[in-house]
Protein backbone atom coordinates (compact mmCIF):
# COMPACT_ATOMS: atom_id res chain seq x y z
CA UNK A 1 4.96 22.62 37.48
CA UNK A 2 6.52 19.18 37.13
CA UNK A 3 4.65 16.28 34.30
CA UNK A 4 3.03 13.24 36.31
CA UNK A 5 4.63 10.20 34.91
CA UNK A 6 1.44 9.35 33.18
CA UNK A 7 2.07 12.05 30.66
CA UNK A 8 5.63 11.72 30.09
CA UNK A 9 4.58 7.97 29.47
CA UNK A 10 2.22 8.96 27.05
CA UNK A 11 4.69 11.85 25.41
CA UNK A 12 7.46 9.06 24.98
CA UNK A 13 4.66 6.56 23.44
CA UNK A 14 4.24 9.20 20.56
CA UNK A 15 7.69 9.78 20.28
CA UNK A 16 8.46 6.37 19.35
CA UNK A 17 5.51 6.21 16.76
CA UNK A 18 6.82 9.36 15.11
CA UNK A 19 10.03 7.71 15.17
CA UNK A 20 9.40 4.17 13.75
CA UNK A 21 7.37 6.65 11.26
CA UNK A 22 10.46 8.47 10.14
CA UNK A 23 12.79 5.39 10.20
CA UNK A 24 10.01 3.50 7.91
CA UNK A 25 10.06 6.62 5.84
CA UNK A 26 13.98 6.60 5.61
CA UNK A 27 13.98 2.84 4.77
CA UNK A 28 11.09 3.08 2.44
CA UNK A 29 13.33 5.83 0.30
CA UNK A 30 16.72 4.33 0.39
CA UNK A 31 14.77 0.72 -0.47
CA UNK A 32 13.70 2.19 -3.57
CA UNK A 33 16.82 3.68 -4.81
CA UNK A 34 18.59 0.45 -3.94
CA UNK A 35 15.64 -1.53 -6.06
CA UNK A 36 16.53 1.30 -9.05
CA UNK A 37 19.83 0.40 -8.22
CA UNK A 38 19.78 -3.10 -9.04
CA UNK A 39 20.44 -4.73 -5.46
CA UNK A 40 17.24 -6.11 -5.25
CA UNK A 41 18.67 -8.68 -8.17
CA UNK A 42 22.33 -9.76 -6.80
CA UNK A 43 22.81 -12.26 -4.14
CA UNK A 44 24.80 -10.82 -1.04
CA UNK A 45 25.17 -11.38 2.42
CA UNK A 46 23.40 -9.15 4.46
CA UNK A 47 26.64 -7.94 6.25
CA UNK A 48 28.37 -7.54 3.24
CA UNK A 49 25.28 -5.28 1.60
CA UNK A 50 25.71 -3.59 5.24
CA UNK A 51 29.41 -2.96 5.30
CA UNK A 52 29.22 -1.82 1.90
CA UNK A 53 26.45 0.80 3.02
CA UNK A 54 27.82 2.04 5.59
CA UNK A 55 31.08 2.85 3.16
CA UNK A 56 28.51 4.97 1.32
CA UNK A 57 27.35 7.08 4.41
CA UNK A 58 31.08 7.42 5.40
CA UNK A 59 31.98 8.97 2.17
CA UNK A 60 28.72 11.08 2.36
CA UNK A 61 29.66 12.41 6.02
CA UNK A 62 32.86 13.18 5.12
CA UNK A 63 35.15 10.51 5.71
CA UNK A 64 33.85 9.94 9.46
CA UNK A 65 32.27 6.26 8.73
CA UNK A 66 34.99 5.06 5.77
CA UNK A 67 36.05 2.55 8.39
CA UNK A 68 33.55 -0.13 8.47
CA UNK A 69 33.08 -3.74 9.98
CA UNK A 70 34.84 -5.24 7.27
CA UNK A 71 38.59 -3.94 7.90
CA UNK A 72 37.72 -3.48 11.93
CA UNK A 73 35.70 -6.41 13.00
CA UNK A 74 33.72 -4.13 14.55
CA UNK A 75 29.69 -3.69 14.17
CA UNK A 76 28.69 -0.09 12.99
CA UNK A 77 31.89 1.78 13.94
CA UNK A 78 31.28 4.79 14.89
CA UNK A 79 27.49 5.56 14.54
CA UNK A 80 26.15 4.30 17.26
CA UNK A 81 23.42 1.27 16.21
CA UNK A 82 23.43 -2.29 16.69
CA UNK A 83 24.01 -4.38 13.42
CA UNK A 84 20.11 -5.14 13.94
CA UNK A 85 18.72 -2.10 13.88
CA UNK A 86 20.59 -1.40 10.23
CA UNK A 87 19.53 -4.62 9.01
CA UNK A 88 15.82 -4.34 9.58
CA UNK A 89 15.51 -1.27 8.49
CA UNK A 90 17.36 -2.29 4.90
CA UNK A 91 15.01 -5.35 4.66
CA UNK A 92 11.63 -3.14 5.69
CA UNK A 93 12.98 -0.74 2.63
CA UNK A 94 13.14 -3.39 0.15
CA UNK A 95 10.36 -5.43 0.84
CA UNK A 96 8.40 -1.92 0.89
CA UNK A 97 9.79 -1.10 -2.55
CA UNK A 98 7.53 -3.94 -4.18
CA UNK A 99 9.87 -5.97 -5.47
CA UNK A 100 12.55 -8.65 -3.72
CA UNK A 101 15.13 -11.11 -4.59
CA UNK A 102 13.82 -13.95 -6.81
């Protein structure tokens, strides 16, 4: 028996809370060891904190992201999110770690 619409409405609501739960989890975590880290103290653009993060995930997946923005011109090569959705997610993490840029 097919779903109504009403309940795959309702199943994709909760889907997207558990989601912005686990992406607030992620950015929460990788706030913090950016605070420990120091970032919280240097002054950077945002896209050049971003290019330089997505560096880091390249070399962590195994060379698939070491071309970034910064030598193509290109937003998030590769992984398949729009420069916003990084970028909110980074500031959520910090501002969630307790402690920002004075």
């Amino acid at each position: 028996m097919k779903k109504p619409s009403s309940k795959i409405r309702e199943e994709i609501v909760r889907l997207q809370e558990q989601l912005k739960a686990a992406e607030t989890r992620e950015a929460e975590r990788i706030g913090r060891i950016a605070l420990k880290a120091g970032l919280g103290e240097i002054e950077i653009e945002e896209a050049a904190l971003q290019a330089a993060f997505e560096d880091i995930a390249g070399r962590f997946r195994g060379g698939q992201g070491a071309t970034t923005r910064a030598t193509t011109g290109k937003k998030n090569v590769g992984d398949g999110r729009t420069g916003g959705d990084t970028s909110a997610t980074l500031a959520t993490g910090s501002n969630a770690g307790g402690a920002g840029e004075a």
